[in-house]
C-alpha atoms as a PDB file:
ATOM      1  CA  UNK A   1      20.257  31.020  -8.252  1.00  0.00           C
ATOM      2  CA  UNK A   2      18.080  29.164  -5.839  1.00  0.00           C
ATOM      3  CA  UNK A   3      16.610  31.913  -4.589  1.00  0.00           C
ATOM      4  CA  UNK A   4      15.412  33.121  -8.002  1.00  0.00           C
ATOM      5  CA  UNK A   5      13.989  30.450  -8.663  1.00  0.00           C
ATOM      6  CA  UNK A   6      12.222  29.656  -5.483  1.00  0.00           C
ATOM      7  CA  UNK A   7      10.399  32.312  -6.426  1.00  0.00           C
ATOM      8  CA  UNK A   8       8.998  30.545  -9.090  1.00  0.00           C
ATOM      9  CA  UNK A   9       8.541  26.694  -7.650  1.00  0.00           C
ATOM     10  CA  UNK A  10       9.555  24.522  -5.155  1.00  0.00           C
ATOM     11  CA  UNK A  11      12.860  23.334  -4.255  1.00  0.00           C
ATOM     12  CA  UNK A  12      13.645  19.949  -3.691  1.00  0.00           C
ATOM     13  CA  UNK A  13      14.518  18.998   0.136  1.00  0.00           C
ATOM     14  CA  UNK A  14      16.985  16.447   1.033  1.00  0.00           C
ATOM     15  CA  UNK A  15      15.569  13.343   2.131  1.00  0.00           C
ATOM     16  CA  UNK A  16      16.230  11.777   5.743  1.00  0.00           C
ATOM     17  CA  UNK A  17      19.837  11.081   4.750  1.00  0.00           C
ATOM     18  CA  UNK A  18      21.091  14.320   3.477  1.00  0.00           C
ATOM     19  CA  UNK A  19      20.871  13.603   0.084  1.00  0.00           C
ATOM     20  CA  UNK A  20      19.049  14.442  -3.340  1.00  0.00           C
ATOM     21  CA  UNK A  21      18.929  11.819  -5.712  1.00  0.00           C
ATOM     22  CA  UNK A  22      21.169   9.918  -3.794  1.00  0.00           C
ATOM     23  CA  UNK A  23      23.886  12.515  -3.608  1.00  0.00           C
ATOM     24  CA  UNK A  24      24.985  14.336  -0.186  1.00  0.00           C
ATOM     25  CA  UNK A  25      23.872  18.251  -0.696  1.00  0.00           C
ATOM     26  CA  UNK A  26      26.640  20.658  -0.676  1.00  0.00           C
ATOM     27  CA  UNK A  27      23.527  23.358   0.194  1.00  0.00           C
ATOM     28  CA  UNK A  28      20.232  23.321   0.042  1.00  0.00           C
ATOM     29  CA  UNK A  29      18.847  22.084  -3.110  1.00  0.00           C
ATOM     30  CA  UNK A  30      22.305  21.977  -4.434  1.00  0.00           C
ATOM     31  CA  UNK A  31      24.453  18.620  -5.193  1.00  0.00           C
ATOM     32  CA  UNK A  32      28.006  18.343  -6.690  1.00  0.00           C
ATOM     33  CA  UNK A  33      28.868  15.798  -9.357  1.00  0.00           C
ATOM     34  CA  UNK A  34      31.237  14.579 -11.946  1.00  0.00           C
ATOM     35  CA  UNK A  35      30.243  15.834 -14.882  1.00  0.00           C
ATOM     36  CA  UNK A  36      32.459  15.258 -17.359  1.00  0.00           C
ATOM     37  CA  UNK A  37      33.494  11.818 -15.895  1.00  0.00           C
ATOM     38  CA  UNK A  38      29.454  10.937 -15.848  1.00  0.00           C
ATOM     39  CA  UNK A  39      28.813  12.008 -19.098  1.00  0.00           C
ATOM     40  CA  UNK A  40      26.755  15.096 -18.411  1.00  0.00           C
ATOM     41  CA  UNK A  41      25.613  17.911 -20.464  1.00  0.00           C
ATOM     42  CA  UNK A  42      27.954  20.261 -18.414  1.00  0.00           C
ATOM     43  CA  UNK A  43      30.896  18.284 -18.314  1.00  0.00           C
ATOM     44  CA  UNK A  44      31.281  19.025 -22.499  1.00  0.00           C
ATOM     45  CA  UNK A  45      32.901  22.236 -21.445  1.00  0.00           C
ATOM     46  CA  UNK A  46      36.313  23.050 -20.257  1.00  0.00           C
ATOM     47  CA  UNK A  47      34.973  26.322 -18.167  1.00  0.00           C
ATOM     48  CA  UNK A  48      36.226  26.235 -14.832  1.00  0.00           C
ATOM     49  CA  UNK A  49      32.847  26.808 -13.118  1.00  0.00           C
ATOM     50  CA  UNK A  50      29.693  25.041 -14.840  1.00  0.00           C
ATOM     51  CA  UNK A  51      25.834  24.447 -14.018  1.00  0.00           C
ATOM     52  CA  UNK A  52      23.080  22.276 -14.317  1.00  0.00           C
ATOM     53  CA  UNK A  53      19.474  22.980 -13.358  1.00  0.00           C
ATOM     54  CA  UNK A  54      16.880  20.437 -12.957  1.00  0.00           C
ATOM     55  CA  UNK A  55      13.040  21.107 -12.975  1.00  0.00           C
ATOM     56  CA  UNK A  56      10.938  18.037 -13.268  1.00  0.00           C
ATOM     57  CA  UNK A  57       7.856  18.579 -14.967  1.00  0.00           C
ATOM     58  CA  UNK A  58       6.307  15.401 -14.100  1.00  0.00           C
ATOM     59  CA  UNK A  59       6.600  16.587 -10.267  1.00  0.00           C
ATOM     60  CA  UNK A  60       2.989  17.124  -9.297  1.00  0.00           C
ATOM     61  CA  UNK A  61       4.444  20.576  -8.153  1.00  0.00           C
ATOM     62  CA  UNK A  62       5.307  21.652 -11.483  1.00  0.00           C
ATOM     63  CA  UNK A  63       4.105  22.237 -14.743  1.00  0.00           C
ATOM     64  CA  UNK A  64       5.287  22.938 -18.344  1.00  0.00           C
ATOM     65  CA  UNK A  65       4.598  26.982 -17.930  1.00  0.00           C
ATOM     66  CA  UNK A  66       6.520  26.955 -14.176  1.00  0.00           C
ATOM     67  CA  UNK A  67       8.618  24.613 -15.719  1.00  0.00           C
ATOM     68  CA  UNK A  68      10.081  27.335 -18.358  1.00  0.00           C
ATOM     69  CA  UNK A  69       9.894  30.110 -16.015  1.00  0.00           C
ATOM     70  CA  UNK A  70      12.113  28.496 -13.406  1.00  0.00           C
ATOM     71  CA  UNK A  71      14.806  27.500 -16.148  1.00  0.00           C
ATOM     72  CA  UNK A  72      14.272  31.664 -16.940  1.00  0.00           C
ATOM     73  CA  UNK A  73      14.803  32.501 -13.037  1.00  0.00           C
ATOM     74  CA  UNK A  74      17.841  30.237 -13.150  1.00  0.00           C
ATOM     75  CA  UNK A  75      19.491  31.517 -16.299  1.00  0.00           C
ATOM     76  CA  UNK A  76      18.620  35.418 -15.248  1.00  0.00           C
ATOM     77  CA  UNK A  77      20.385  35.021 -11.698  1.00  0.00           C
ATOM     78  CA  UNK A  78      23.054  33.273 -12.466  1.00  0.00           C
ATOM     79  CA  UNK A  79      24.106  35.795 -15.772  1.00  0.00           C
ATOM     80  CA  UNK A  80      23.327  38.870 -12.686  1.00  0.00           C
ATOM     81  CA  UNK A  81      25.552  37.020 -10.610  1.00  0.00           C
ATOM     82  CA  UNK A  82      28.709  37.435 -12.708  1.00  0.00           C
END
């Protein structure tokens, strides 16, 4: 999935302690968390294996067209992963 959509825009590096968002990666650009117990939009499931992408528009990176398209590249390789 992250190679999809680094096609499409950046992917956000760990900072200087190994974390994004204040969360140690698992892999690049990719973070594990609680959803259910936090609340999230992925932990309303009971599927086994769930997802979350996140594409800030207000990045300077990013805009509202690269924006969709990246959500597009995510979608697309993860449904030609399975």
């Amino acid at each position: 999935i992250n190679q999809a959509v680094a096609k499409v825009t950046h992917i956000a590096p760990e900072d200087s302690n190994g974390k994004l968002i204040g969360v140690a990666i698992e892999q690049f650009g990719v973070i594990n968390y609680a959803g259910r117990k936090l609340g999230l939009c992925m932990g309303l499931t009971d599927a086994p294996y769930v997802t979350t992408t996140e594409v800030y528009p207000d990045s300077p990176l990013v805009d509202d067209e690269n924006c969709t398209q990246a959500q597009v590249a995510a979608i697309t390789a993860a449904i030609s992963f399975i």
